[in-house]
Protein backbone atom coordinates (compact mmCIF):
# COMPACT_ATOMS: atom_id res chain seq x y z
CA UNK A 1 -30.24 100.82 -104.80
CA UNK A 2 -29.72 104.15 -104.38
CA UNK A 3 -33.39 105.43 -104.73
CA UNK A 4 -34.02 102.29 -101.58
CA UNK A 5 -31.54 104.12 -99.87
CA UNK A 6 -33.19 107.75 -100.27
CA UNK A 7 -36.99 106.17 -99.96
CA UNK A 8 -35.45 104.91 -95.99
CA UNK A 9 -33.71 107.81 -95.19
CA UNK A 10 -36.66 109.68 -95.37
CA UNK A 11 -38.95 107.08 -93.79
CA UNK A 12 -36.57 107.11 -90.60
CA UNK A 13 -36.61 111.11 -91.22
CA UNK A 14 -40.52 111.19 -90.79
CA UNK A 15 -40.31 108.79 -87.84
CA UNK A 16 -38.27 109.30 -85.72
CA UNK A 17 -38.70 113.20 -86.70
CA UNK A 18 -35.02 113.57 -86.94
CA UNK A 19 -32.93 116.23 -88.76
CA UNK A 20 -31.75 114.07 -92.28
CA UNK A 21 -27.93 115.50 -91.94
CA UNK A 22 -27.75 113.35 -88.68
CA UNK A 23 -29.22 110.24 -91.13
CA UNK A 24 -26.75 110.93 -93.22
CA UNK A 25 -23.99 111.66 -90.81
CA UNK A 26 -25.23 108.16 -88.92
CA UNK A 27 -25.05 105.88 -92.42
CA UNK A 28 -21.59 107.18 -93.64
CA UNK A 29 -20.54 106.27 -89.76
CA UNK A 30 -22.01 102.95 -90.21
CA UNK A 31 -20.13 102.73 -94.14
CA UNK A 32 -16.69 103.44 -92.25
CA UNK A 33 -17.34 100.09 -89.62
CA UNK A 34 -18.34 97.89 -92.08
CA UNK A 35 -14.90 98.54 -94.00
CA UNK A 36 -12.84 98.79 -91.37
CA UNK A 37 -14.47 95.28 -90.33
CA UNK A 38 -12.96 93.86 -93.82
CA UNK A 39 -10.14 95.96 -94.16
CA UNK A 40 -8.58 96.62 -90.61
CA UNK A 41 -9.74 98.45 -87.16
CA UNK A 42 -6.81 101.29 -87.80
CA UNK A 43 -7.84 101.54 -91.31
CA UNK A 44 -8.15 105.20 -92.53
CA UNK A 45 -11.71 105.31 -94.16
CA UNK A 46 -13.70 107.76 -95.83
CA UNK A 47 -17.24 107.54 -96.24
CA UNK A 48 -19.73 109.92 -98.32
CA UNK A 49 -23.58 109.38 -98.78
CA UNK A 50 -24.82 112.22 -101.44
CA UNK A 51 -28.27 113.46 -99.97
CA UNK A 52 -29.82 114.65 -103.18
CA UNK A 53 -28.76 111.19 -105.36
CA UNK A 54 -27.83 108.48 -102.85
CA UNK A 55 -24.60 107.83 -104.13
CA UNK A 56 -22.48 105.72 -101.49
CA UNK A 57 -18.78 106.30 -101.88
CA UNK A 58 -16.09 104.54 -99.85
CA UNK A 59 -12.80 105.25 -99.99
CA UNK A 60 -9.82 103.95 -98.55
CA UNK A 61 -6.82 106.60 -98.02
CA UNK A 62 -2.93 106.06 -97.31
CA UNK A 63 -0.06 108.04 -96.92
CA UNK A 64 2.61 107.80 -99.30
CA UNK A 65 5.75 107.07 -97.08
CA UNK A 66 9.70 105.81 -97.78
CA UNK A 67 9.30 102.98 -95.42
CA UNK A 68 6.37 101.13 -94.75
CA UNK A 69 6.00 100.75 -90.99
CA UNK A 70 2.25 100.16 -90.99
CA UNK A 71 0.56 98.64 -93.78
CA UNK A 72 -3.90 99.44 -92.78
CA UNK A 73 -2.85 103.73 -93.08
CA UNK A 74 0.35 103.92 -95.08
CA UNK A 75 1.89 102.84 -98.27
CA UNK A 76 5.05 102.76 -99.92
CA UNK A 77 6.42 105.16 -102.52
CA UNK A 78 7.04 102.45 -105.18
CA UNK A 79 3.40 100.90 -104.60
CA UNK A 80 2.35 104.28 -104.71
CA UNK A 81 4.03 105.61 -108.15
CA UNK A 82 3.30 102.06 -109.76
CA UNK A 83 -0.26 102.50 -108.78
CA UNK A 84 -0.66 106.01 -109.45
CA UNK A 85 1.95 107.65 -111.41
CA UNK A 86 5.33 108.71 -110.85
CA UNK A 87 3.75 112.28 -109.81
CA UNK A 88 3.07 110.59 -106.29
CA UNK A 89 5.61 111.86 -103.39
CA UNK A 90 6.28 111.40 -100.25
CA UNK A 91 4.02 112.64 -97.48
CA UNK A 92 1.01 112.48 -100.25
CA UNK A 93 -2.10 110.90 -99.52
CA UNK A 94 -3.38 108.39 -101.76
CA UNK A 95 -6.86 107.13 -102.30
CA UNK A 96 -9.05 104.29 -104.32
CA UNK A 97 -12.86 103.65 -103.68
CA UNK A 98 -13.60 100.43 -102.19
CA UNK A 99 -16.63 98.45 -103.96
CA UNK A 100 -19.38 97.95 -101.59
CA UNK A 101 -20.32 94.26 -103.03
CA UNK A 102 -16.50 93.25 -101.57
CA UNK A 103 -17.62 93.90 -97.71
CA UNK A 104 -19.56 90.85 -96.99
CA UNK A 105 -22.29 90.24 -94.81
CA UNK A 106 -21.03 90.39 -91.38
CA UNK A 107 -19.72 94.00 -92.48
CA UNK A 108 -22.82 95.08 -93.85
CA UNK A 109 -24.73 93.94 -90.23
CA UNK A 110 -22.08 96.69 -88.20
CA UNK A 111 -23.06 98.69 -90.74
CA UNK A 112 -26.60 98.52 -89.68
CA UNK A 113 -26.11 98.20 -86.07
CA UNK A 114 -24.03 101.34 -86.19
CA UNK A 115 -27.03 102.85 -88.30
CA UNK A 116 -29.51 102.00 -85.66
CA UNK A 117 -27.44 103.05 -82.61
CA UNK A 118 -26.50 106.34 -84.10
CA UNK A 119 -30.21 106.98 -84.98
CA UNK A 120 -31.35 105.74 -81.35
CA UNK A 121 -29.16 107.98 -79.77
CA UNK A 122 -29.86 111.10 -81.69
CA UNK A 123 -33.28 110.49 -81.09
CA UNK A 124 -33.01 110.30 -77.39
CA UNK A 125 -30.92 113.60 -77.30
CA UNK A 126 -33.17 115.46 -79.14
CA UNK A 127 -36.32 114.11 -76.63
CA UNK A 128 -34.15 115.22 -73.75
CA UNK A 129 -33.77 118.63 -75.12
CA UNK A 130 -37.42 118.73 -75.90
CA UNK A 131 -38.51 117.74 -72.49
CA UNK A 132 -35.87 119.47 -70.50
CA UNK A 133 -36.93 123.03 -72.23
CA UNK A 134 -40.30 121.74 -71.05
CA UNK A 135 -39.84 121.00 -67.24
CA UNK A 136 -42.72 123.17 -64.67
CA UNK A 137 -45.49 122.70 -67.94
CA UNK A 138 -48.50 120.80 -68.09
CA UNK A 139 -48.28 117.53 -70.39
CA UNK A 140 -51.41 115.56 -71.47
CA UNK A 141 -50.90 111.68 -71.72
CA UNK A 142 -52.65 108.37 -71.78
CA UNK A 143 -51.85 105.86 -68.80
CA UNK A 144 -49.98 103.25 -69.95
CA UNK A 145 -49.65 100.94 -67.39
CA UNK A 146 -49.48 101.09 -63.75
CA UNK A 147 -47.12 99.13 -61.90
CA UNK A 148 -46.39 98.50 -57.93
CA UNK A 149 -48.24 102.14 -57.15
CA UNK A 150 -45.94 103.98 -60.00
CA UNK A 151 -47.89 105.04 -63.16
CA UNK A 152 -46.19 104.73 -66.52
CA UNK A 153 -47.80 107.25 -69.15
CA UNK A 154 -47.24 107.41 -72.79
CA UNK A 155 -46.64 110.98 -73.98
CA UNK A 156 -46.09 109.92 -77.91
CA UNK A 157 -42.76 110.05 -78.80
CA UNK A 158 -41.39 108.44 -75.33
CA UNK A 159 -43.28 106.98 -72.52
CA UNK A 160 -43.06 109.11 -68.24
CA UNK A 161 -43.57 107.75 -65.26
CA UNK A 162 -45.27 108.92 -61.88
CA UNK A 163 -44.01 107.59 -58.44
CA UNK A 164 -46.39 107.14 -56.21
CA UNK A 165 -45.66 109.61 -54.25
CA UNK A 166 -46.36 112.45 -56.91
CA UNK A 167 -49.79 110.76 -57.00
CA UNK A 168 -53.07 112.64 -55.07
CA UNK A 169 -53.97 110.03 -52.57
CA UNK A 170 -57.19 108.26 -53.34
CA UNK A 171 -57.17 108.86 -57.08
CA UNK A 172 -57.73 105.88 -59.35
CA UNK A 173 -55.92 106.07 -62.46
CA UNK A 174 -56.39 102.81 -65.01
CA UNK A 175 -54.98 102.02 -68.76
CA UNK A 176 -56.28 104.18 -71.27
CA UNK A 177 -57.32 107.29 -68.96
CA UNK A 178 -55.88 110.39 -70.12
CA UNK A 179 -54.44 112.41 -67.63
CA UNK A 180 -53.02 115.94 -67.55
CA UNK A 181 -49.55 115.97 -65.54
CA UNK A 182 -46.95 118.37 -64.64
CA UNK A 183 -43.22 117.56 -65.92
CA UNK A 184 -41.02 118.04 -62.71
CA UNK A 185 -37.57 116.39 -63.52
CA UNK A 186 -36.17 115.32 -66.95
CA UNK A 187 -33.31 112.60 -66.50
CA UNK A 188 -30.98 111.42 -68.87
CA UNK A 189 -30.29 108.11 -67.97
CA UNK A 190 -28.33 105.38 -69.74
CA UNK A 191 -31.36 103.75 -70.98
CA UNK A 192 -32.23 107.09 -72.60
CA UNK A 193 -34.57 110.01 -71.16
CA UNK A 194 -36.79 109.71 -68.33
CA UNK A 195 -39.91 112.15 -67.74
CA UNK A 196 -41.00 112.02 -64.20
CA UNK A 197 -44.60 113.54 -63.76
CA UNK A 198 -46.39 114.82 -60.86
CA UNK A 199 -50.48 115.30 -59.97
CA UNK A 200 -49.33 116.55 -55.98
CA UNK A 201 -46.57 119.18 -57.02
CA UNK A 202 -47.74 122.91 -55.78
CA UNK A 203 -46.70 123.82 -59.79
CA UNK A 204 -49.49 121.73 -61.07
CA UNK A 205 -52.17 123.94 -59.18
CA UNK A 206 -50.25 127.14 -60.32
CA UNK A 207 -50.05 125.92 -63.66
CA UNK A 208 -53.73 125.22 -63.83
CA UNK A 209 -55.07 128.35 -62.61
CA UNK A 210 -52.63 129.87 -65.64
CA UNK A 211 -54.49 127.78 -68.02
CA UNK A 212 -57.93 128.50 -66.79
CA UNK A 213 -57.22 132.49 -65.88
CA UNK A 214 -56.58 134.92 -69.01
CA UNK A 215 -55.57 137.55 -66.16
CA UNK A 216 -52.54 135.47 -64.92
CA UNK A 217 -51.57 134.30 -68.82
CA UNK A 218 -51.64 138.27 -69.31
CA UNK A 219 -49.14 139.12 -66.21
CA UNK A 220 -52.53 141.32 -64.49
CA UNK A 221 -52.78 138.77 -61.82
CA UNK A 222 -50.32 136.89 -60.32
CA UNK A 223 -49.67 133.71 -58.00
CA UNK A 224 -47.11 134.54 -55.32
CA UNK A 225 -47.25 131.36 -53.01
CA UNK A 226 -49.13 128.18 -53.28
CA UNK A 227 -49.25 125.19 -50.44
CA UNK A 228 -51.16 121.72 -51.18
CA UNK A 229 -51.83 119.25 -49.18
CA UNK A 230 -52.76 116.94 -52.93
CA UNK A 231 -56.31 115.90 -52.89
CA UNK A 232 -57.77 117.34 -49.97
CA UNK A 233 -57.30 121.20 -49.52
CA UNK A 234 -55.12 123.82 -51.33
CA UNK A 235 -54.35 127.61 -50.65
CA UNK A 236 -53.26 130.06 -53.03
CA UNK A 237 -52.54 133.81 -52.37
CA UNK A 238 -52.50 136.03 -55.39
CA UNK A 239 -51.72 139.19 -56.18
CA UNK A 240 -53.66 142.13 -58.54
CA UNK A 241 -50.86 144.88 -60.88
CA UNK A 242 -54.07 146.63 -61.50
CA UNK A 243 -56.04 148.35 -59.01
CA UNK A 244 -58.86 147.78 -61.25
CA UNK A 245 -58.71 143.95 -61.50
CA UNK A 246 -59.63 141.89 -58.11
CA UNK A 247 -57.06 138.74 -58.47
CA UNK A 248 -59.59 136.72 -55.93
CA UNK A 249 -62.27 137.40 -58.29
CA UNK A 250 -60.50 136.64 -61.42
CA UNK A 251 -59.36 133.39 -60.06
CA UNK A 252 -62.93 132.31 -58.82
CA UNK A 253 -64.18 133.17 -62.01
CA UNK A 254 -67.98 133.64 -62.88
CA UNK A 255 -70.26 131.75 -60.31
CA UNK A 256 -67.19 129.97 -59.63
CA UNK A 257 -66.61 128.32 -63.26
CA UNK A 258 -62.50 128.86 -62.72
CA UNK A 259 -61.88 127.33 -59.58
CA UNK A 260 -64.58 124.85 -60.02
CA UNK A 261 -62.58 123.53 -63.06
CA UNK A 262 -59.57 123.44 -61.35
CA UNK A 263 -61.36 121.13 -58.35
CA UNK A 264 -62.72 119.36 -60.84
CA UNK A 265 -59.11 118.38 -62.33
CA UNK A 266 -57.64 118.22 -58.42
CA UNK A 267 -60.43 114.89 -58.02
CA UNK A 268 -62.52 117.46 -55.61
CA UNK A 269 -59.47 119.00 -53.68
CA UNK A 270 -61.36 122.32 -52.61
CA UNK A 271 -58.81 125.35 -53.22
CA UNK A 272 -58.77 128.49 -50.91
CA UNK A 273 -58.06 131.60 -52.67
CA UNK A 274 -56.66 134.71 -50.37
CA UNK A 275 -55.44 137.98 -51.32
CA UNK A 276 -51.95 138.66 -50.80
CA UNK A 277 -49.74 140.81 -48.63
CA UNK A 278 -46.16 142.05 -47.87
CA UNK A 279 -47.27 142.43 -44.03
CA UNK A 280 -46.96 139.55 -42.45
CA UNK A 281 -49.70 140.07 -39.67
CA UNK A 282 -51.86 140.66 -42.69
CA UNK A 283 -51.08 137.77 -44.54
CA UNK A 284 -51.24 135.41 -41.52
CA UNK A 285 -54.42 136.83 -40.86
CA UNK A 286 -55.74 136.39 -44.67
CA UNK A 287 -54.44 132.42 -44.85
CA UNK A 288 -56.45 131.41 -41.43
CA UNK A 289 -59.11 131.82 -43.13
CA UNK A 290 -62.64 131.37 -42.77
CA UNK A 291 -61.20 131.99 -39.03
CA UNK A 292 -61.39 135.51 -37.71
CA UNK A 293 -58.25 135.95 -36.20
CA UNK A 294 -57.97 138.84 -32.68
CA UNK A 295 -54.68 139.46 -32.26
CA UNK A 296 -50.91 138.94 -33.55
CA UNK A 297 -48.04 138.72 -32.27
CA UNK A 298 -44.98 138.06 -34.54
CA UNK A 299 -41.37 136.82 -33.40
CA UNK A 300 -39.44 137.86 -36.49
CA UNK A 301 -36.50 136.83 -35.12
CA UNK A 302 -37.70 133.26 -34.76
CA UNK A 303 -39.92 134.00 -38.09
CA UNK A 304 -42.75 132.85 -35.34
CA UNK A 305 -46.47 134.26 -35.26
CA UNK A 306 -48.18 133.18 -31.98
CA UNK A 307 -52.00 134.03 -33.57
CA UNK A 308 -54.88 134.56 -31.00
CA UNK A 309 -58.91 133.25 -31.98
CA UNK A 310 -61.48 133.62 -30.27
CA UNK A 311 -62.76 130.41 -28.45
CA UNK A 312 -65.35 130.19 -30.94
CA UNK A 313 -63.08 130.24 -33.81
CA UNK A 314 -59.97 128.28 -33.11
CA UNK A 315 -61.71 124.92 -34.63
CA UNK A 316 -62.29 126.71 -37.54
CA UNK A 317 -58.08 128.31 -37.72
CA UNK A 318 -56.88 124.64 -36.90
CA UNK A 319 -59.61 123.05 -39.27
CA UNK A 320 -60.03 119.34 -39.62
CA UNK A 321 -57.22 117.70 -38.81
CA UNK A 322 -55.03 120.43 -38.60
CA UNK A 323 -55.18 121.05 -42.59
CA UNK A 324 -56.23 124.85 -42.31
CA UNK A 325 -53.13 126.05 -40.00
CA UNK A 326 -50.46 124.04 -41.57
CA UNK A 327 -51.65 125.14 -45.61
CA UNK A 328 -51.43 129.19 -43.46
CA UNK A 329 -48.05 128.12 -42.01
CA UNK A 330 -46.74 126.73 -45.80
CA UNK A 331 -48.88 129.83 -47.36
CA UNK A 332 -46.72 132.45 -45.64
CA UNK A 333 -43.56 130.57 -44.62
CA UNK A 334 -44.26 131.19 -41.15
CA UNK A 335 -44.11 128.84 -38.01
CA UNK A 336 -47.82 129.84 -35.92
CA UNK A 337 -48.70 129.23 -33.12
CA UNK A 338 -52.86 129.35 -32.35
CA UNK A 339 -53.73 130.27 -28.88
CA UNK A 340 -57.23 130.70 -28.27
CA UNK A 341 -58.17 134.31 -26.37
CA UNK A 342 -58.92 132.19 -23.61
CA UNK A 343 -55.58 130.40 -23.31
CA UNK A 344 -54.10 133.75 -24.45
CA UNK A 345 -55.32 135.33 -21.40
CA UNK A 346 -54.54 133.00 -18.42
CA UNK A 347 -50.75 132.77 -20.18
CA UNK A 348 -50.44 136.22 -20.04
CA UNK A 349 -51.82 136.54 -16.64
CA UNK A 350 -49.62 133.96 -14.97
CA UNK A 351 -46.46 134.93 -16.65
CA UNK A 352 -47.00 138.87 -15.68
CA UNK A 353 -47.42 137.45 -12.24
CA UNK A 354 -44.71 134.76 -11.85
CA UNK A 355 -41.88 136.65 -13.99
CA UNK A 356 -38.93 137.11 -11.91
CA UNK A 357 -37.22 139.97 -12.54
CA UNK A 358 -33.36 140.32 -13.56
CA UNK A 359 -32.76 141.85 -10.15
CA UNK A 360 -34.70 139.29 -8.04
CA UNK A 361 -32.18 136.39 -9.71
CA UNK A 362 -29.38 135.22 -7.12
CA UNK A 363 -26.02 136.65 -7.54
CA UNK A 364 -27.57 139.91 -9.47
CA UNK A 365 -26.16 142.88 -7.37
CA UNK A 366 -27.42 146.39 -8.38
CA UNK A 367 -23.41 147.05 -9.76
CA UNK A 368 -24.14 144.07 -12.16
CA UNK A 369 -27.46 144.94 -13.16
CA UNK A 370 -26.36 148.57 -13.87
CA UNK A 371 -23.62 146.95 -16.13
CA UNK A 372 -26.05 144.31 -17.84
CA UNK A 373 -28.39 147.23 -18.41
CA UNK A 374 -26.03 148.87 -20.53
CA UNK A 375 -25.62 145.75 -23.27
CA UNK A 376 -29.53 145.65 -23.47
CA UNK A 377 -30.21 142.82 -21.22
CA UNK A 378 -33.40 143.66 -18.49
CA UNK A 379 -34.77 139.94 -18.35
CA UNK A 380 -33.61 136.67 -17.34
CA UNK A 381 -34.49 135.03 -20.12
CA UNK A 382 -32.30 137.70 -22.52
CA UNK A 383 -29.63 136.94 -19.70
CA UNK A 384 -29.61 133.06 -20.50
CA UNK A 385 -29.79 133.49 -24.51
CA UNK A 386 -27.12 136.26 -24.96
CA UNK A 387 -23.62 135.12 -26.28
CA UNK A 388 -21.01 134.51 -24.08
CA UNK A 389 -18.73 136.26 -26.04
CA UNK A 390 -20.78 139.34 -25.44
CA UNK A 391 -20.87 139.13 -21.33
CA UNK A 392 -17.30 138.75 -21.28
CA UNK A 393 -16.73 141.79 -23.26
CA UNK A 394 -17.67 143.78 -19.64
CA UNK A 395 -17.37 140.92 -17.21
CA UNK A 396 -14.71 139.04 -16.62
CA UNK A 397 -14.91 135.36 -17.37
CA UNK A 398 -15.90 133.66 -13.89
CA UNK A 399 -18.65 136.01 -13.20
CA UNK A 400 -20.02 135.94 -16.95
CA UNK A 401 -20.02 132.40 -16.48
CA UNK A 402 -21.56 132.03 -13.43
CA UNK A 403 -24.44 134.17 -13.85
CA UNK A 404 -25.07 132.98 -17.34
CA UNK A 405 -25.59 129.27 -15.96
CA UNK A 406 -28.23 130.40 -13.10
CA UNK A 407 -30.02 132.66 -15.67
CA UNK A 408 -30.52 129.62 -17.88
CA UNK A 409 -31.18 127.35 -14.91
CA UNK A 410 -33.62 129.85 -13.71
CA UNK A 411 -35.26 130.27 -16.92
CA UNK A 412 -35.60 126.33 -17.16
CA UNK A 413 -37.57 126.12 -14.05
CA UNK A 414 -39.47 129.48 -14.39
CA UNK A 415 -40.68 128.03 -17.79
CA UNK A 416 -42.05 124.86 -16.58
CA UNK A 417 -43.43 125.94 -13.68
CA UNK A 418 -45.22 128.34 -15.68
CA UNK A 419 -46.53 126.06 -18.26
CA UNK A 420 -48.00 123.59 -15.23
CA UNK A 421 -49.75 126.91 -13.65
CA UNK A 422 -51.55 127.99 -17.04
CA UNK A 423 -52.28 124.04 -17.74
CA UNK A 424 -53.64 124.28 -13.88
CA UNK A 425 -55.52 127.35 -14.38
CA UNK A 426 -56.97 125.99 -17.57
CA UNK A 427 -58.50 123.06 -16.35
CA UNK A 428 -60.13 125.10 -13.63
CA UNK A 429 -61.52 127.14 -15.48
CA UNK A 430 -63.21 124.63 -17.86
CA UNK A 431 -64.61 122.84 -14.77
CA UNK A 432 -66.28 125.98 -13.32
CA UNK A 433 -67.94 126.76 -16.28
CA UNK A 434 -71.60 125.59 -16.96
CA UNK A 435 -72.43 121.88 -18.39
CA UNK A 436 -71.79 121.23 -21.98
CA UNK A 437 -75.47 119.71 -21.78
CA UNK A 438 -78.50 122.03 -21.46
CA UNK A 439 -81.44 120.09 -21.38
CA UNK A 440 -83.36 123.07 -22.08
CA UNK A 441 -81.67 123.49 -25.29
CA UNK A 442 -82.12 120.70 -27.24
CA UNK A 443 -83.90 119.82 -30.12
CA UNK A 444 -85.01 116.49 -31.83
CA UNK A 445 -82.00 117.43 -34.46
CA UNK A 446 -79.26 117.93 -31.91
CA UNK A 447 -78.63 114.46 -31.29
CA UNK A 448 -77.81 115.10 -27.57
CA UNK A 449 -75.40 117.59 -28.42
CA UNK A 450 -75.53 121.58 -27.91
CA UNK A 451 -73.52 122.85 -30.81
CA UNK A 452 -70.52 122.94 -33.11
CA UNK A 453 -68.46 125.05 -30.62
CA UNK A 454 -68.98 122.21 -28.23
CA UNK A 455 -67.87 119.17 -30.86
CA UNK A 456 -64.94 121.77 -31.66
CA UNK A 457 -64.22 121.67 -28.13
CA UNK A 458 -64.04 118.27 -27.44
CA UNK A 459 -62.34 117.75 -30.51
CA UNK A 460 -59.33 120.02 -29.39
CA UNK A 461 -59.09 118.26 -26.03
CA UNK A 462 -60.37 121.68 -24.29
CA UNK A 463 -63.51 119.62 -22.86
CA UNK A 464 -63.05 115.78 -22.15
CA UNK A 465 -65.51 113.81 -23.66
CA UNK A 466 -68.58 112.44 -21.37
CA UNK A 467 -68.29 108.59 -20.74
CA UNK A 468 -71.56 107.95 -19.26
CA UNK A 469 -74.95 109.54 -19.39
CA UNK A 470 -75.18 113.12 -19.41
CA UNK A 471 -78.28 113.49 -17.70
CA UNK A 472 -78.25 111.05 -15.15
CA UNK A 473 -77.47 113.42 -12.73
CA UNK A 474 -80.87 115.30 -13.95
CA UNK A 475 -84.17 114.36 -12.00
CA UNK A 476 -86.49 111.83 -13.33
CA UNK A 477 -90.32 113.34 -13.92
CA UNK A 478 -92.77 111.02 -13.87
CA UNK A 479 -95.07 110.68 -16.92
CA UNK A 480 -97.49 113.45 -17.39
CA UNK A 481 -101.16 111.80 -17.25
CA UNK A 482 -103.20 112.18 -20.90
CA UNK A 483 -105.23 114.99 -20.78
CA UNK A 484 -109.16 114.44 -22.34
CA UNK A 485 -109.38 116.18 -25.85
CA UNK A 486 -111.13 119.68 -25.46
CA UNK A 487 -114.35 120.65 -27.18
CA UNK A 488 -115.63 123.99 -28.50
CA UNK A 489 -119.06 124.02 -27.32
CA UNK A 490 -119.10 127.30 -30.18
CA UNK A 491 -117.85 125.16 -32.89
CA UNK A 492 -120.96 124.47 -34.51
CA UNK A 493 -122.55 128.04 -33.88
CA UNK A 494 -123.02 130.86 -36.67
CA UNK A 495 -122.04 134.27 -34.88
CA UNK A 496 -123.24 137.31 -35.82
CA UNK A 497 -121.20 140.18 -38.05
């Protein structure tokens, strides 16, 4: 019996690759229930389980006392000295091994179920340490099953899931695929540990480019921000701690073999790699691209960049559906705003024009502004945002209040108006220009249209889109005639050197 018992421990050893004192620990647990099952619940028990031999020992142990008040832990001193010797005294502990043949079935079943639980649970702690030490790391599993959108994947020794939402759009996943996945979240839940995996996380295209670049594994390059938008288009700025390594280059990898394996993994999602930047005008500048950005202008208290293109290259900084500009805006954790040079210019314009000055706002006399001056405040938009406290530290409370209330009024109206005039000025502008269609300039390829700044354009909104015939305002010429085919009348004539 006691070889069985060593021949299991080790099988559930190898298993369930548990440590064998916690075997051990979980059988003489499981020896202790089945006797108090026979013997008592308040039964003191002991329980040993030799690891070299096998030997089971269970022993039941008392305490010698002059009156017996309860009968499963203590025992009298007469029982005592007639069952071991008049040495016994009081306050000693007695005990006698219990034969394991007496416990009975039903005993021997809690001993197993207490077996089994103890191993289950030691099991599950140690895969939630495992896991847990393992969270932001790449896993490779096989796809169980996938149910209602989530994906269940068996990692070996305990089976992940994948919501949906940690999914790239459009990928198809089926049973038996294996699939690399980044661990994001290790729970321990009553049912034991659950591994939650992600394919859309911005860690899984960091931790990819780590696997396929021996510069970032080696600390020469490094990622510093990364923004996904899963399956479609990436950006990720990185960073060189040698001036003789080029991170971009690194990353791209030769004729592309890095980043192409990356893509490759991603289901296609192309990945922009741009070279990173404390300055923020830099970095904005760096993230629009392919764009060539003309001008910035940042808001830092805001944490605003209002970025002007070039007409020609604001479909390009917004990109299709908006992708390019919102990946720049995640890329540097800035808000932008694009303006094309265009727009730029008519805002500026108008507002230089229509700005009304602090002391051209009603109730502003030149002893006020002189005061206002001297807290900073020249506009009447700085007048409107300023704290209250702050106005009433040099005016008293009626006036601060007053003039605080038509600044903001003022600015209210002074804003909209403004914003009607440039949308005004705008839409003049586009209708003086020249027609979108130049007959002149087509080809048989164009397909009626003059170029991609002009499909850019009407997919902004800048130009509305024809809804009728382009030409028919252009005259109709009539057929030209067939001309006769010409003839050399020298075709056929040898001429002399």
């Amino acid at each position: 019996m006691d070889h069985n018992v060593l021949n299991a421990l080790t099988e559930i050893v190898r298993e369930k690759n548990i440590d064998k004192a916690i075997i051990i620990e979980s059988l003489e647990a499981g020896l202790q229930s089945a006797a108090r099952k026979k013997l008592g619940a308040e039964a003191n028990i002991y329980a040993k389980v030799d690891p070299v031999t096998g030997d089971m020992t269970v022993e039941m142990v008392k305490t010698v006392v002059e009156e017996l008040d309860d009968p499963d832990t203590d025992i009298s001193l007469e029982e005592a000295q007639l069952e071991f010797g008049d040495e016994v005294g009081i306050g000693d502990e007695v005990r006698w091994e219990l034969p394991l043949a007496d416990f009975g079935r039903n005993a021997i079943l809690v001993a197993k179920q207490i077996l089994v639980q103890k191993v289950r649970e030691a099991e599950r702690a140690q895969i939630f340490e495992e896991y847990k030490n393992r969270v932001n790391e790449i896993i490779v599993g096989t796809v169980q099953q996938v149910d209602r959108g989530n994906v269940l994947v068996n990692l070996g020794r305990t089976e992940a899931m994948m919501p949906f939402r940690e999914q790239i759009r459009g990928e198809k996943l089926h049973q038996g695929k294996t699939v690399r996945c980044f661990i994001i979240e290790v729970l321990d839940n009553a049912k034991g540990p659950q591994v939650i995996l992600s394919r859309s996380h911005p860690g899984f295209l960091k931790a990819l480019f780590e696997q396929e670049v021996p510069e970032i594994q080696e600390k020469i390059v490094e990622i510093k921000a990364v923004a996904r938008e899963p399956g479609t288009r990436s950006k990720i700025a990185v960073v060189s701690n040698d001036d003789r390594v080029d991170p971009v280059g690194s990353c791209v990898g030769m004729k592309g073999s890095r980043v192409q394996a990356v893509t490759r993994e991603l289901s296609g999602e192309r990945v922009d790699i741009v070279p990173w930047s404390a300055e923020p005008s830099l970095m904005i500048a760096r993230a629009l691209s392919p764009a060539i950005v003309s001008n910035i202008i940042l808001h830092r208290d805001r944490n605003e960049a209002t970025v002007v293109v070039g007409d020609d290259q604001l479909s390009k900084a917004i990109g299709k559906e908006g992708k390019n500009v919102r990946l720049a805006a995640k890329l540097t954790e800035w808000k932008i705003d694009l303006v094309s040079a265009r727009e730029f210019g008519i805002r500026q314009r108008v507002v230089d024009e229509m700005s009304m000055k602090l002391s051209e706002m009603e109730g502003v006399t030149p002893e006020l502004l002189v005061v206002l001056e001297t807290l900073g405040i020249d506009t009447i938009d700085e007048l409107a945002e300023v704290p209250y406290a702050t106005l009433v530290q040099v005016l008293d409370e009626d006036t601060a209040e007053t003039l605080q209330s038509t600044a903001q009024v003022t600015s209210d109206e002074l804003k909209k108006l403004i914003e009607k005039t440039i949308t005004e000025e705008l839409a003049k502008e586009v209708a003086a220009e020249k027609p979108l269609f130049d007959e002149s300039a087509l080809s048989d390829s164009d397909d009626g249209i003059e170029s991609d700044e002009t499909l850019a354009a009407f997919e902004q909104g800048d130009v509305p889109m024809p809804t009728s015939d382009p030409f028919a305002d252009f005259p109709k010429s009539e057929p030209e005639a067939e001309e006769e085919p010409k003839v050399n009348p020298f075709a056929n004539t040898e001429l002399d050197d």
